[in-house]
PDB file of N, CA and C in Angstrom:
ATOM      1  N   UNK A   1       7.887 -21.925 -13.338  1.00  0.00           N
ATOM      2  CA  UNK A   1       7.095 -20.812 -13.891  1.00  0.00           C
ATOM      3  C   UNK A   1       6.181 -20.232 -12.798  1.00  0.00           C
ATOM      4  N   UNK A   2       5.262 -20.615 -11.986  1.00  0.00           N
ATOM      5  CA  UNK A   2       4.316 -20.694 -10.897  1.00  0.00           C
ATOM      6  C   UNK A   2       5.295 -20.099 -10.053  1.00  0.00           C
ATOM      7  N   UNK A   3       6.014 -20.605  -9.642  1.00  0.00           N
ATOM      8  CA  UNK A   3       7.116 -19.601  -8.597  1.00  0.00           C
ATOM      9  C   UNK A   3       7.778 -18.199  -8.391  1.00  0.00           C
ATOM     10  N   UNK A   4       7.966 -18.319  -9.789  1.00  0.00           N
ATOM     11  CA  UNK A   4       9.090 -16.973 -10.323  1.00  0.00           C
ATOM     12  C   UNK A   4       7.851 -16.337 -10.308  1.00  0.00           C
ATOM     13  N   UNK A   5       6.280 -16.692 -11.227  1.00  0.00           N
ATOM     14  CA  UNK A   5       5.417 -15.719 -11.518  1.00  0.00           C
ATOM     15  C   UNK A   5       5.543 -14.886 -10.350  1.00  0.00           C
ATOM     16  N   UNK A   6       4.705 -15.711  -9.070  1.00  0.00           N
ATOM     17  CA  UNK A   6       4.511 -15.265  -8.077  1.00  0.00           C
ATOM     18  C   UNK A   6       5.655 -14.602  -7.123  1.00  0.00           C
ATOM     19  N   UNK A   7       6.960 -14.992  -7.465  1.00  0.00           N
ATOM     20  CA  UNK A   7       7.898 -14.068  -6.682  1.00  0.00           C
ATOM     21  C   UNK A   7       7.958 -12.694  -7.494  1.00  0.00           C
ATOM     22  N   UNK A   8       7.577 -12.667  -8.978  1.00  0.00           N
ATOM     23  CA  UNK A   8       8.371 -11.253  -9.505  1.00  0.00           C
ATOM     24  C   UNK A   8       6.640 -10.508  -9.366  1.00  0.00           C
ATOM     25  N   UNK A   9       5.466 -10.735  -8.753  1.00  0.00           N
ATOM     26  CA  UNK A   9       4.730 -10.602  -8.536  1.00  0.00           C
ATOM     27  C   UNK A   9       4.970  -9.796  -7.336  1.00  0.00           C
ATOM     28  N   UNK A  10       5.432 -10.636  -6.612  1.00  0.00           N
ATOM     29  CA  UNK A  10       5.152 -10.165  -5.064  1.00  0.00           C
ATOM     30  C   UNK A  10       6.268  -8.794  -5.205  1.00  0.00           C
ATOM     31  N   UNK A  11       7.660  -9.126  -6.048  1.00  0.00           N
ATOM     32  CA  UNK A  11       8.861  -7.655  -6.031  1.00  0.00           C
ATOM     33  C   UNK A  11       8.233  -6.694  -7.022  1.00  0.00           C
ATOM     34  N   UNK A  12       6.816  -7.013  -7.775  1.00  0.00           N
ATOM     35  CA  UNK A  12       6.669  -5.749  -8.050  1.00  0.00           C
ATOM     36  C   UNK A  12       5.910  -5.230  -7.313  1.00  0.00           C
ATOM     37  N   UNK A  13       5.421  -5.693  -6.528  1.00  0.00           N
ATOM     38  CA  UNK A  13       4.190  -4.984  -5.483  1.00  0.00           C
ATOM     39  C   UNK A  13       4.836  -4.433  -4.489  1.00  0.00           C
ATOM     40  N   UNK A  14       6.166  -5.388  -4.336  1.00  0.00           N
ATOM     41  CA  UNK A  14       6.986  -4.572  -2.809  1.00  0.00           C
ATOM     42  C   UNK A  14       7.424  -3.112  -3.887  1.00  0.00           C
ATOM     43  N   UNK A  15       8.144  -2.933  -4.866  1.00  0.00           N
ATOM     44  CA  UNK A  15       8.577  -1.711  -5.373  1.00  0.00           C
ATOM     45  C   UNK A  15       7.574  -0.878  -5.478  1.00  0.00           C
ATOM     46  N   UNK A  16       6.215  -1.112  -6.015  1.00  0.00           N
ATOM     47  CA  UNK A  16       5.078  -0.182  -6.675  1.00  0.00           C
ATOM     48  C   UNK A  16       4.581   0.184  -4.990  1.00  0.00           C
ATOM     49  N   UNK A  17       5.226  -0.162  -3.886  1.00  0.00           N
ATOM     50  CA  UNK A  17       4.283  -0.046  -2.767  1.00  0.00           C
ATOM     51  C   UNK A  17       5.283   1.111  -2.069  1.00  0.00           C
ATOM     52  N   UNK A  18       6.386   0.637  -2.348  1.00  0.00           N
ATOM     53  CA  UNK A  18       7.834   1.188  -1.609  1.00  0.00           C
ATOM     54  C   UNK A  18       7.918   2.725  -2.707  1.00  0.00           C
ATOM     55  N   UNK A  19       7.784   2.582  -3.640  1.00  0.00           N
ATOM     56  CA  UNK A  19       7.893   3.678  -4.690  1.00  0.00           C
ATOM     57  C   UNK A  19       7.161   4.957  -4.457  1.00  0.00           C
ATOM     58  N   UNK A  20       5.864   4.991  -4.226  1.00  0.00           N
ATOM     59  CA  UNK A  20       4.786   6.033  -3.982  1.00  0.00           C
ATOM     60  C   UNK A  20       5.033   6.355  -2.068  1.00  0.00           C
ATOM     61  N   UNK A  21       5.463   5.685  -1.410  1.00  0.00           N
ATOM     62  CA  UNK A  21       5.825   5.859  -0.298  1.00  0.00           C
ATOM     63  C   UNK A  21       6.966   7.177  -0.239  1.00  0.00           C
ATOM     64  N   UNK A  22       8.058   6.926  -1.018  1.00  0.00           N
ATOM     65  CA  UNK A  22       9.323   7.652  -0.552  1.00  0.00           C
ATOM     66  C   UNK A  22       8.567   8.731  -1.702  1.00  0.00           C
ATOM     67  N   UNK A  23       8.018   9.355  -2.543  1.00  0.00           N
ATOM     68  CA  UNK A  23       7.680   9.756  -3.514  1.00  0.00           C
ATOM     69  C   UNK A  23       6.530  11.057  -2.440  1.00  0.00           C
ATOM     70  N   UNK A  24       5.922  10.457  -1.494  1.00  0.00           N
ATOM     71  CA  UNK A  24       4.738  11.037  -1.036  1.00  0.00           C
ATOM     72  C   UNK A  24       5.470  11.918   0.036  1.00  0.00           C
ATOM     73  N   UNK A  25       6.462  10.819   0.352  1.00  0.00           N
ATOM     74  CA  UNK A  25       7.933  11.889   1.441  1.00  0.00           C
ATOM     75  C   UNK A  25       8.391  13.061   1.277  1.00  0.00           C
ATOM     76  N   UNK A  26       9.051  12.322  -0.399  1.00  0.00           N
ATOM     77  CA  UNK A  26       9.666  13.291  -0.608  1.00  0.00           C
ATOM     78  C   UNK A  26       9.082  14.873  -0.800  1.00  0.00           C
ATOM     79  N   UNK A  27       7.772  14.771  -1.883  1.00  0.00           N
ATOM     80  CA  UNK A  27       6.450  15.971  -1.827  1.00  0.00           C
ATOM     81  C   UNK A  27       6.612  16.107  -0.176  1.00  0.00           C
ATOM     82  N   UNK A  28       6.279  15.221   0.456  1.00  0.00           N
ATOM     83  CA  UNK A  28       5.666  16.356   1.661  1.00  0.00           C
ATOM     84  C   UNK A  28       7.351  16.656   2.473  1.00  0.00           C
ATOM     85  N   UNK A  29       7.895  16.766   2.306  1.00  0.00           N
ATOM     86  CA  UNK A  29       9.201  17.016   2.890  1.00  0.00           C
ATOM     87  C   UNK A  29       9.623  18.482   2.252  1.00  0.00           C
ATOM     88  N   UNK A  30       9.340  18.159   0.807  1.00  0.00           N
ATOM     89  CA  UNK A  30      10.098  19.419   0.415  1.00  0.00           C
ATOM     90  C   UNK A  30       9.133  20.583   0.244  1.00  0.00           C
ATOM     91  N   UNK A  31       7.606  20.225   0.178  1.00  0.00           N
ATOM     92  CA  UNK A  31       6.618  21.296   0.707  1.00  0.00           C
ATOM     93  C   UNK A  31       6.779  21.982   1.816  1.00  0.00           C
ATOM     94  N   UNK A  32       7.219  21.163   2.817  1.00  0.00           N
ATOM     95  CA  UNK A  32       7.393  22.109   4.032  1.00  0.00           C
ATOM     96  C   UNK A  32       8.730  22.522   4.283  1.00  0.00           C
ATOM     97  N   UNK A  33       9.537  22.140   3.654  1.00  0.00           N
ATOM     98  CA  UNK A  33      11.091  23.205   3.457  1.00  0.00           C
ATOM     99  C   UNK A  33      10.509  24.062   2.792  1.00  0.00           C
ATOM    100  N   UNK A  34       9.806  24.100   1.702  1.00  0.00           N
ATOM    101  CA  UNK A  34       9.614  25.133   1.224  1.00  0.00           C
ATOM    102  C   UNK A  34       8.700  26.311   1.687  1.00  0.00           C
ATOM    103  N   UNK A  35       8.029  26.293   2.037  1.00  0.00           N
ATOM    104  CA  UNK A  35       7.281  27.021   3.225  1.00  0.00           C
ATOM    105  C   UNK A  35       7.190  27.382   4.409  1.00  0.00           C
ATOM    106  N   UNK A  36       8.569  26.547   4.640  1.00  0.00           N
ATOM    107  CA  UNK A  36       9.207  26.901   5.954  1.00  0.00           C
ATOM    108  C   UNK A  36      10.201  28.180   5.557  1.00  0.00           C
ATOM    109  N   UNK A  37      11.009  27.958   4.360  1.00  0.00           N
ATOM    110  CA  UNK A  37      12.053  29.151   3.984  1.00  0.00           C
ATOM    111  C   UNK A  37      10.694  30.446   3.557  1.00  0.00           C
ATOM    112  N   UNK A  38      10.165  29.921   2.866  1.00  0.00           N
ATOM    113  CA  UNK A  38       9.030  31.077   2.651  1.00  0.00           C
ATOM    114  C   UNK A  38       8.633  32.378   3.385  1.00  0.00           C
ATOM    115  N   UNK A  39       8.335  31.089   4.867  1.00  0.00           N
ATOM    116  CA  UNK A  39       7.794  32.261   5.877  1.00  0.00           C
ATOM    117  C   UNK A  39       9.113  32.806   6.672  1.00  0.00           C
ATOM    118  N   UNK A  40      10.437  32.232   6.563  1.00  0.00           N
ATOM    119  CA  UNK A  40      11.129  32.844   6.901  1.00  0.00           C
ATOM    120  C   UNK A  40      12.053  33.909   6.383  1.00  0.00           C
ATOM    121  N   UNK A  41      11.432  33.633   4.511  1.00  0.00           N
ATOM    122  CA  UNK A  41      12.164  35.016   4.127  1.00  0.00           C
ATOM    123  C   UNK A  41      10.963  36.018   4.317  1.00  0.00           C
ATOM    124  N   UNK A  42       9.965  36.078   4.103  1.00  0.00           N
ATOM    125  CA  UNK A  42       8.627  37.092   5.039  1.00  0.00           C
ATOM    126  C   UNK A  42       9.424  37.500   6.517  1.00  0.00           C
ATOM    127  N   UNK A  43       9.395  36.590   7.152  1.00  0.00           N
ATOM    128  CA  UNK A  43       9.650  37.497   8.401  1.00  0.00           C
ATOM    129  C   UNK A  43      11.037  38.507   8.291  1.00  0.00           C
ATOM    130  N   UNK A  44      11.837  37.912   7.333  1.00  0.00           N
ATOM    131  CA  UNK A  44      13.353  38.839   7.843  1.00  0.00           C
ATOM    132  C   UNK A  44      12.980  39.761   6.822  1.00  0.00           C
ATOM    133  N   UNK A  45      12.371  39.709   6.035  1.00  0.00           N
ATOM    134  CA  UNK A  45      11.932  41.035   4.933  1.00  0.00           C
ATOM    135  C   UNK A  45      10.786  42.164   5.705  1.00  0.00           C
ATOM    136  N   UNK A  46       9.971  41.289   6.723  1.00  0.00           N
ATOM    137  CA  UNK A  46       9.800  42.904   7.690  1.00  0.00           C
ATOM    138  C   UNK A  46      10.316  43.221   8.682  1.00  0.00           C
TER     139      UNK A  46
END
C-alpha cells in the first residue's frame, strides 16, 4: 500500500507537471503562428 501510494503519487505529479508544460507550448506556439500569419496577411494586403 505505502509503495504504490507513493509511486501513483509521484506519476501523478510527473503527468500534472508534464501536462501544463506541453499545454503552455502549445498556447505559446500557436499564438505566435498566429500573429505571425496575421502580420503577414497585413503586409501582402498593402
Amino acid at each position: 500500500m505505502g509503495r504504490r501510494s507513493e509511486g501513483d503519487g509521484e506519476a501523478w505529479i510527473a503527468v500534472e507537471v508534464r501536462a501544463p508544460r506541453w499545454a503552455v507550448w502549445c498556447v505559446a506556439v500557436c499564438s505566435v503562428v498566429m500573429g505571425m500569419a496575421g502580420v503577414a496577411l497585413v503586409a501582402l494586403r498593402w
